[in-house]
Protein backbone atom coordinates (compact mmCIF):
# COMPACT_ATOMS: atom_id res chain seq x y z
CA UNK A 1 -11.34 -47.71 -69.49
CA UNK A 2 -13.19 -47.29 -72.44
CA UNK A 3 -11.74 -44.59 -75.53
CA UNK A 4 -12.70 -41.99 -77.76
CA UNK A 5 -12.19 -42.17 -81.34
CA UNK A 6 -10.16 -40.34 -83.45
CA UNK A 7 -10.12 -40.80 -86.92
CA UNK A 8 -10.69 -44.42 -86.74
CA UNK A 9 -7.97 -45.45 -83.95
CA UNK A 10 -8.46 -45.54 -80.59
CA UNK A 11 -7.20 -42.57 -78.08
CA UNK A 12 -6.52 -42.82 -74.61
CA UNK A 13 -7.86 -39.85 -72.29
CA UNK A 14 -5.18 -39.45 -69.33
CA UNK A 15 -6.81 -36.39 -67.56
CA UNK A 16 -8.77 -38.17 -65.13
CA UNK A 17 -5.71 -39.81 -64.06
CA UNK A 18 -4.26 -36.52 -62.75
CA UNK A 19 -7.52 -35.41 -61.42
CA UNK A 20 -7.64 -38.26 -58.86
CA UNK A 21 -4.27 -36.75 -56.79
CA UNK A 22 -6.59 -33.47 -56.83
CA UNK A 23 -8.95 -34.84 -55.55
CA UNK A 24 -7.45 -37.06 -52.78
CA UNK A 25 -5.78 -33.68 -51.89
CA UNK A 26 -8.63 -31.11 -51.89
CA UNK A 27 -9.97 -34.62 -49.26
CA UNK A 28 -7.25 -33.79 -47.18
CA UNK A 29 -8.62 -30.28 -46.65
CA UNK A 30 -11.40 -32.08 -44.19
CA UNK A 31 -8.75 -32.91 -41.82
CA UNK A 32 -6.99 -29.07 -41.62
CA UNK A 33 -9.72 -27.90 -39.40
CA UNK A 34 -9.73 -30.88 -36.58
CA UNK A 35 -5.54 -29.90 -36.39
CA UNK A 36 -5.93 -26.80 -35.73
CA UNK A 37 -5.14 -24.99 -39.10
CA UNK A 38 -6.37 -21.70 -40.08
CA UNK A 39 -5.59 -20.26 -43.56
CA UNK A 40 -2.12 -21.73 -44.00
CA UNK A 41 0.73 -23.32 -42.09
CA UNK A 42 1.34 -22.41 -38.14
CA UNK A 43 4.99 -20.86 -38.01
CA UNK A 44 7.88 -22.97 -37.44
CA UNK A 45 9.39 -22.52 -34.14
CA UNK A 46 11.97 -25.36 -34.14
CA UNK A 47 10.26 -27.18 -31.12
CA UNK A 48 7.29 -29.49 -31.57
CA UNK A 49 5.67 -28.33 -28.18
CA UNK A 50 5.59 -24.63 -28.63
CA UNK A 51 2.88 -25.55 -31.72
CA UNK A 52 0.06 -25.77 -29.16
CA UNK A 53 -1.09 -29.38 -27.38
CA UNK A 54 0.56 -31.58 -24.78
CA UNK A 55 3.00 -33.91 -25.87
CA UNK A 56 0.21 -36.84 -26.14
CA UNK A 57 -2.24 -34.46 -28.65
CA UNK A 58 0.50 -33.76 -31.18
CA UNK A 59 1.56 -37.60 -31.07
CA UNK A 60 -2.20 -37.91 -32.09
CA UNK A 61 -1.88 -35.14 -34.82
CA UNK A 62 0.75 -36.95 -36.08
CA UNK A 63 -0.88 -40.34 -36.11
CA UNK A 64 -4.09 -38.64 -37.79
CA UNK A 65 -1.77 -36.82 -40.32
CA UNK A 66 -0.19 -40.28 -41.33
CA UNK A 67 -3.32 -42.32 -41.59
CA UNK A 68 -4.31 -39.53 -44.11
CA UNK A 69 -1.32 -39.94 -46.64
CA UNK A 70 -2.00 -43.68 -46.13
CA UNK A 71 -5.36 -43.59 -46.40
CA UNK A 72 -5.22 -41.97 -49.60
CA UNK A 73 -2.45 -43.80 -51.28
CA UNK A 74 -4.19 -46.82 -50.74
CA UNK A 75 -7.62 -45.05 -52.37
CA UNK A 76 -5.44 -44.20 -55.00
CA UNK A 77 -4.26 -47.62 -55.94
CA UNK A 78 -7.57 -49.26 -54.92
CA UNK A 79 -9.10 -47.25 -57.75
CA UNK A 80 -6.73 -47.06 -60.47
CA UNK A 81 -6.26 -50.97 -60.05
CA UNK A 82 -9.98 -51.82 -60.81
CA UNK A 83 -10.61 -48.92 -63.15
CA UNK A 84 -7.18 -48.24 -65.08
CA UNK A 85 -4.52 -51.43 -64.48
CA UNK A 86 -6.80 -53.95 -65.19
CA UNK A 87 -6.39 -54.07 -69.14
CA UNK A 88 -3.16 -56.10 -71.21
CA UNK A 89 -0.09 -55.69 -69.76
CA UNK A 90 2.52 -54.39 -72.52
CA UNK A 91 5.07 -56.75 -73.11
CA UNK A 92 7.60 -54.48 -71.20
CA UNK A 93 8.07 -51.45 -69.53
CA UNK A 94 7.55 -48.60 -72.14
CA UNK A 95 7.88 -44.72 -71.99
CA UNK A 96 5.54 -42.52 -73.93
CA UNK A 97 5.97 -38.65 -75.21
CA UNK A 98 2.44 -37.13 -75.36
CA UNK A 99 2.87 -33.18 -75.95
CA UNK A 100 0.47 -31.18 -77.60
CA UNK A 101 -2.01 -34.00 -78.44
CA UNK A 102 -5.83 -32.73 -79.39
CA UNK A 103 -6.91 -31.18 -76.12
CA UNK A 104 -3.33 -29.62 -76.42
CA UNK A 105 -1.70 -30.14 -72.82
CA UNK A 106 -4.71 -29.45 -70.42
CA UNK A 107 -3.68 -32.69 -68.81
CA UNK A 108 -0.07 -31.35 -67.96
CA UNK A 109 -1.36 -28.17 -66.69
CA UNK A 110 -3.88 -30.55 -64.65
CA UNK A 111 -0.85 -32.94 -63.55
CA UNK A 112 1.13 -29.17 -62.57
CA UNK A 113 -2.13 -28.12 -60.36
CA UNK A 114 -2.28 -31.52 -59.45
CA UNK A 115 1.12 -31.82 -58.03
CA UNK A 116 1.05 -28.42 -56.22
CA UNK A 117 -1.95 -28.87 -54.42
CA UNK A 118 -0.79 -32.31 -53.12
CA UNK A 119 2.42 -30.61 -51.58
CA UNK A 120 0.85 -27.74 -51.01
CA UNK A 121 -1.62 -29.45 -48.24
CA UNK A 122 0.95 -32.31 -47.42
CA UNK A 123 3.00 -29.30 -45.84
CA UNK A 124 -0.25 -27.90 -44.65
CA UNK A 125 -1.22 -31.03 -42.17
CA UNK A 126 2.20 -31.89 -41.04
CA UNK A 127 3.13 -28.66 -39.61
CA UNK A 128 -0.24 -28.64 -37.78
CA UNK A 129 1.19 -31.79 -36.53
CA UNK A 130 3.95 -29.90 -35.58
CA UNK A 131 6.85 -31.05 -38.04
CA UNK A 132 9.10 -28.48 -38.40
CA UNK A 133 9.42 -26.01 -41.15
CA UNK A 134 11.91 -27.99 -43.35
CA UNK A 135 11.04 -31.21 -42.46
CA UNK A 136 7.20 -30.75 -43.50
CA UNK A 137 8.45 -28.75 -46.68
CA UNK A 138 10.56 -31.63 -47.48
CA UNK A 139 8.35 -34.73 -46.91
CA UNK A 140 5.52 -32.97 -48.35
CA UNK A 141 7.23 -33.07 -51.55
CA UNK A 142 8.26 -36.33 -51.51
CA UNK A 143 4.88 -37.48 -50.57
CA UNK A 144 3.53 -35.59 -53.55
CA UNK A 145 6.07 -37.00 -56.24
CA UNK A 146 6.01 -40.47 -54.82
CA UNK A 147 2.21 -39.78 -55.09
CA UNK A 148 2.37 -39.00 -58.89
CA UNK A 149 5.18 -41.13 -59.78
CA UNK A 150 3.52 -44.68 -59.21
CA UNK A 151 0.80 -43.88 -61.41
CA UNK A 152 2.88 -43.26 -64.35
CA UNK A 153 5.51 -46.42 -63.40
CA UNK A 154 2.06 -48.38 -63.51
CA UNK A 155 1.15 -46.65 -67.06
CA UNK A 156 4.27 -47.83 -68.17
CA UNK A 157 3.35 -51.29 -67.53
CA UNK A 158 0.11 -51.47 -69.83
CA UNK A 159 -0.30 -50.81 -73.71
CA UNK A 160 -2.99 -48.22 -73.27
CA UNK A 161 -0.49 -45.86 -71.50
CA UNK A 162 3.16 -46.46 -70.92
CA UNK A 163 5.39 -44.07 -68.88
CA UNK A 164 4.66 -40.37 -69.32
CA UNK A 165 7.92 -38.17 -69.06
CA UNK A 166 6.14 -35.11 -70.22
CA UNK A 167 3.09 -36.06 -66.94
CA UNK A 168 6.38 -36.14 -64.56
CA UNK A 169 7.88 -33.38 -65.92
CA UNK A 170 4.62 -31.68 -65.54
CA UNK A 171 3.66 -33.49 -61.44
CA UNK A 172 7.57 -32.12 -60.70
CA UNK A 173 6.64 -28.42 -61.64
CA UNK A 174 3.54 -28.27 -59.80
CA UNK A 175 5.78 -29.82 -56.61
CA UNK A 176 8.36 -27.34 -56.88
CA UNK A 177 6.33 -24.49 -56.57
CA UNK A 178 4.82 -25.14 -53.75
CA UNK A 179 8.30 -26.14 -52.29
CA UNK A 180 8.62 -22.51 -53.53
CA UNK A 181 5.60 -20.66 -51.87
CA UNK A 182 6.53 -22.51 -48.41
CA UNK A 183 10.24 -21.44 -48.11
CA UNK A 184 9.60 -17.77 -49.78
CA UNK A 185 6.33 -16.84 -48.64
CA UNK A 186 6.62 -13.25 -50.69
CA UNK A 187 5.91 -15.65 -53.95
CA UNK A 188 2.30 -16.92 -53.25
CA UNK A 189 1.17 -13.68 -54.93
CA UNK A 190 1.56 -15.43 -57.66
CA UNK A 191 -0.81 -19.25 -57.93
CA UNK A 192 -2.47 -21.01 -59.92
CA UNK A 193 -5.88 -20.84 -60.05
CA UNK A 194 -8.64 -22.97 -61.82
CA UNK A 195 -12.11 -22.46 -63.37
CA UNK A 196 -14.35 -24.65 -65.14
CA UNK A 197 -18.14 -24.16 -67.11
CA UNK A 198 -19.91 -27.09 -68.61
CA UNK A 199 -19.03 -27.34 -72.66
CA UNK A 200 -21.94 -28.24 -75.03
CA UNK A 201 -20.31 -31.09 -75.72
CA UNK A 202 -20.47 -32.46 -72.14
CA UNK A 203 -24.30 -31.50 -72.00
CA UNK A 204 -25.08 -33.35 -75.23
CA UNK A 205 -23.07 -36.45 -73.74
CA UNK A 206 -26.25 -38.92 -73.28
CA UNK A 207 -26.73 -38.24 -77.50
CA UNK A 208 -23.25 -39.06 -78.61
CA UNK A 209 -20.99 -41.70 -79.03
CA UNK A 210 -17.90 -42.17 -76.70
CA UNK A 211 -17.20 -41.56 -73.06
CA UNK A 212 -17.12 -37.78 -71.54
CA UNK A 213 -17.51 -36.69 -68.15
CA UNK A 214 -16.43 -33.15 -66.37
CA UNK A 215 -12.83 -34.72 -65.76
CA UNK A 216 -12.66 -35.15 -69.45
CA UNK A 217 -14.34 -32.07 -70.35
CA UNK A 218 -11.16 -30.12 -71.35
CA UNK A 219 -12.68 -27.32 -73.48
CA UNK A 220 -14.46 -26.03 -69.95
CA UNK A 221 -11.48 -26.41 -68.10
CA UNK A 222 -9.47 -23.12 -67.53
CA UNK A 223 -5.85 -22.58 -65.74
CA UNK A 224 -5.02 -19.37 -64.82
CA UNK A 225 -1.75 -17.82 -63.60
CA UNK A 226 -3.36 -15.33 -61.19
CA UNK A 227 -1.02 -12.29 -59.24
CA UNK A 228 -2.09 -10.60 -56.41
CA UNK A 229 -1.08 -7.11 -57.68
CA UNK A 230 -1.48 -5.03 -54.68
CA UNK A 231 1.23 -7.15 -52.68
CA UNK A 232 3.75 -6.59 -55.49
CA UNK A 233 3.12 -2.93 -55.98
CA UNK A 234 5.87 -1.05 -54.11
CA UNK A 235 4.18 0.26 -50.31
CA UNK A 236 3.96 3.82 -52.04
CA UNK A 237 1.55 2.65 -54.86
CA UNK A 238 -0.63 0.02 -53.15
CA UNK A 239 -3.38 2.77 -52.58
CA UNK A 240 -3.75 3.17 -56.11
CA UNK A 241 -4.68 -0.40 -56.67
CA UNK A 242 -7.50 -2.04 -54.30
CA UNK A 243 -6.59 -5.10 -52.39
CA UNK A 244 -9.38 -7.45 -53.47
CA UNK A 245 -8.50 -7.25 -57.45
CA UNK A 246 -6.39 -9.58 -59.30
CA UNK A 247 -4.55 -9.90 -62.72
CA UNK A 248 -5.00 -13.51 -64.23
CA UNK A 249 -3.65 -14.91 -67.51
CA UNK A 250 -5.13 -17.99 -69.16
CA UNK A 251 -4.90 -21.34 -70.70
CA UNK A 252 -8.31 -23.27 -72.25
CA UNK A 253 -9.06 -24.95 -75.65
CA UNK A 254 -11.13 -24.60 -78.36
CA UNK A 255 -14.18 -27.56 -78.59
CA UNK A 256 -11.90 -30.93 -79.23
CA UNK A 257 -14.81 -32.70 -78.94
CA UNK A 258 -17.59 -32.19 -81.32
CA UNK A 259 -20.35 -31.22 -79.46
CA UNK A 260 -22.99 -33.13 -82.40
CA UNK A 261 -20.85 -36.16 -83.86
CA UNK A 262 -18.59 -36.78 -80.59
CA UNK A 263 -15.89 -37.10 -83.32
CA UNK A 264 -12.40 -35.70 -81.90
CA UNK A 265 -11.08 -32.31 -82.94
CA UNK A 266 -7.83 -30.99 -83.32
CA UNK A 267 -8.48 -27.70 -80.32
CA UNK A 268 -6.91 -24.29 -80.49
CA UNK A 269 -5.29 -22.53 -77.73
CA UNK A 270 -6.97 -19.99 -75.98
CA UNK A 271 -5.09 -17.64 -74.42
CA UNK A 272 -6.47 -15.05 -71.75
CA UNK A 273 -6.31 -12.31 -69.37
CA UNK A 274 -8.83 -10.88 -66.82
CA UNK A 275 -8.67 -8.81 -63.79
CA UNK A 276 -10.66 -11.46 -60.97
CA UNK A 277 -11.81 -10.85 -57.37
CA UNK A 278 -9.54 -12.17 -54.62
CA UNK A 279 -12.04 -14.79 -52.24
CA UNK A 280 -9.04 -14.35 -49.65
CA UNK A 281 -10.03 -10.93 -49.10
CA UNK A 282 -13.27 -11.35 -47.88
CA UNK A 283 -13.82 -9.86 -44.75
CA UNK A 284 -13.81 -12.18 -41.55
CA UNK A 285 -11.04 -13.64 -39.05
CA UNK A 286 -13.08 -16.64 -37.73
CA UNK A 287 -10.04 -19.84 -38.09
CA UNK A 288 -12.20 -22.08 -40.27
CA UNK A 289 -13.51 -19.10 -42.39
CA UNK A 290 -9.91 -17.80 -43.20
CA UNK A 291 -9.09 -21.81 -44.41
CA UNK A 292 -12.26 -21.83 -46.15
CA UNK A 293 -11.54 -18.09 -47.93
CA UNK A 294 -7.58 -19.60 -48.59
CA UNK A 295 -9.13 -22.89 -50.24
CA UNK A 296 -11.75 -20.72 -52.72
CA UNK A 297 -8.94 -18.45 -53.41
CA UNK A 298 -7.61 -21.37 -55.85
CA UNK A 299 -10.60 -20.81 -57.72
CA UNK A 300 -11.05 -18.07 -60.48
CA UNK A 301 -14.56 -16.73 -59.79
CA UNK A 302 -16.53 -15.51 -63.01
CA UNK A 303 -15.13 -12.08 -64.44
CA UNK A 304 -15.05 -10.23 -67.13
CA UNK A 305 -11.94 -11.48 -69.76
CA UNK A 306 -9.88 -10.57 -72.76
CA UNK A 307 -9.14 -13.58 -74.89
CA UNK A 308 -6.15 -13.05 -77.30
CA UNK A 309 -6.02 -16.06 -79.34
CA UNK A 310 -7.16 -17.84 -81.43
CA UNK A 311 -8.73 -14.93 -81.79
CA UNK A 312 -8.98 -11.80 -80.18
CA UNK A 313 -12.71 -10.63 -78.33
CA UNK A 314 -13.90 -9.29 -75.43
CA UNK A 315 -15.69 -12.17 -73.37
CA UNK A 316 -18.23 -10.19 -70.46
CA UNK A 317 -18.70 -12.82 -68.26
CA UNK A 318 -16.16 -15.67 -68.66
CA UNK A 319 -16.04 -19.02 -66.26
């Protein structure tokens, strides 16, 4: 792993590390389709065969669900053991506190998105496997925190990392609300959400000095709290507010990497609201359309913004 520089010493960039669970999870979105999933989970029923299949296709299901959290586990470790564990080990295990540090907690908010997409589609494919309702809820969540957990025990083995309480802390939140949108299904008006545009920075990479790629590209990266307004309107105003519009707040960073010298920055917070369009209300009932519409509704599509600090504008087309 090579470093950034910051004032002369060396500082290690952690995002990519949560990105990885992201994207071993939004992998396990190819396998939804082939079990039978539309949009979201099948309802439990408490008995494996009233899910749909003979007795032999959901012991296949099940088979194909496990190879998947296997699979990727072992993708996991296969990668972070040739491109992250393979510097000096520290001379023991160490923890490490790493709040607000230049690109001011975009990896935590990564590690929360992180973690609640990993439980979020864990549940997903075992209850198109037919695992009950708790059961899937339950090991979901474990997989997802076991998931998160061994990369930072492994951190806390090396001297570039060490243990991450505030990255667990962060994994743990992500898990529980997704534990939270399975069992109360009335919450999932409320996500998370994600957008991302291409800093200056990131297209001047070939003429500066240092290492910086999209997962590292914080100052693009944008996570938005994002509430489905008409569903929590009472049933006597919901024809006052249409369907397809949503109320997002914000989280990005000033540039903490500058875009000429590739010299770190200290970023600001930038704080921000918008009113986005809702990709699960597009029209169409076709099974692998409604799981394709559920998957882009995680992303915030392009939309006019207010940004409140550092400073306060009107931004007409934010990504």
């Amino acid at each position: 792993m090579r470093l950034l520089k910051n004032g002369g010493a060396d500082h290690p960039l952690p995002f990519a590390r949560c990105l990885l669970p992201q994207a071993v999870g939004f992998c396990l979105i190819a396998a939804l389709v082939p079990l039978g999933l539309s949009g979201q989970a099948p309802r439990d029923t408490g008995a494996t065969g009233s899910c749909g299949g003979s007795t032999g296709e959901i012991g296949a299901r099940r088979v194909a669900v496990g190879a998947t959290f296997a699979g990727g586990n072992a993708a996991l470790y296969s990668y972070f053991k040739r491109a992250w564990w393979s510097g000096d080990r520290a001379d023991r295990f160490f923890f490490r506190a790493d709040w607000d540090e230049n690109f001011r907690d975009q990896d935590k908010l990564g590690h929360l998105v992180g973690g609640y997409h990993l439980a979020r589609f864990g549940d997903a494919l075992l209850r198109g496997a037919c695992v009950s309702k708790g059961k899937s809820v339950a090991w979901s969540a474990a997989y997802a925190a076991a998931f998160q957990l061994q990369i930072e025990i492994w951190d806390g083995l090396y001297d570039k990392y060490g243990f991450s309480y505030p990255d667990l802390i962060a994994n743990t939140a992500g898990t529980a609300i997704a534990v939270l949108h399975a069992v109360e299904p009335a919450t999932r008006a409320i996500k998370p959400t994600i957008s991302y545009a291409r800093t200056t920075a990131l297209r001047n990479a070939d003429n500066i000095p240092g290492e910086l790629r999209p997962s590292l590209d914080y100052s693009g990266q944008t996570y938005w709290v994002s509430a489905d307004v008409n569903a929590l309107l009472p049933e006597s105003a919901k024809a006052y507010w249409p369907a397809f519009l949503r109320v997002s707040a914000g989280h990005s960073i000033t540039d903490w990497i500058d875009p000429q010298t590739g010299a770190n920055l200290r970023a600001k917070r930038r704080i921000l609201l918008t009113i986005d369009f809702d990709a699960e209300k597009l029209p169409g009932e076709n099974r692998i359309w409604k799981t394709v519409k559920r998957q882009l509704g995680f992303i915030h599509l392009p939309s006019p913004a207010l940004q409140i600090s550092p400073n306060f504008e009107g931004i007409a087309w934010y990504r």
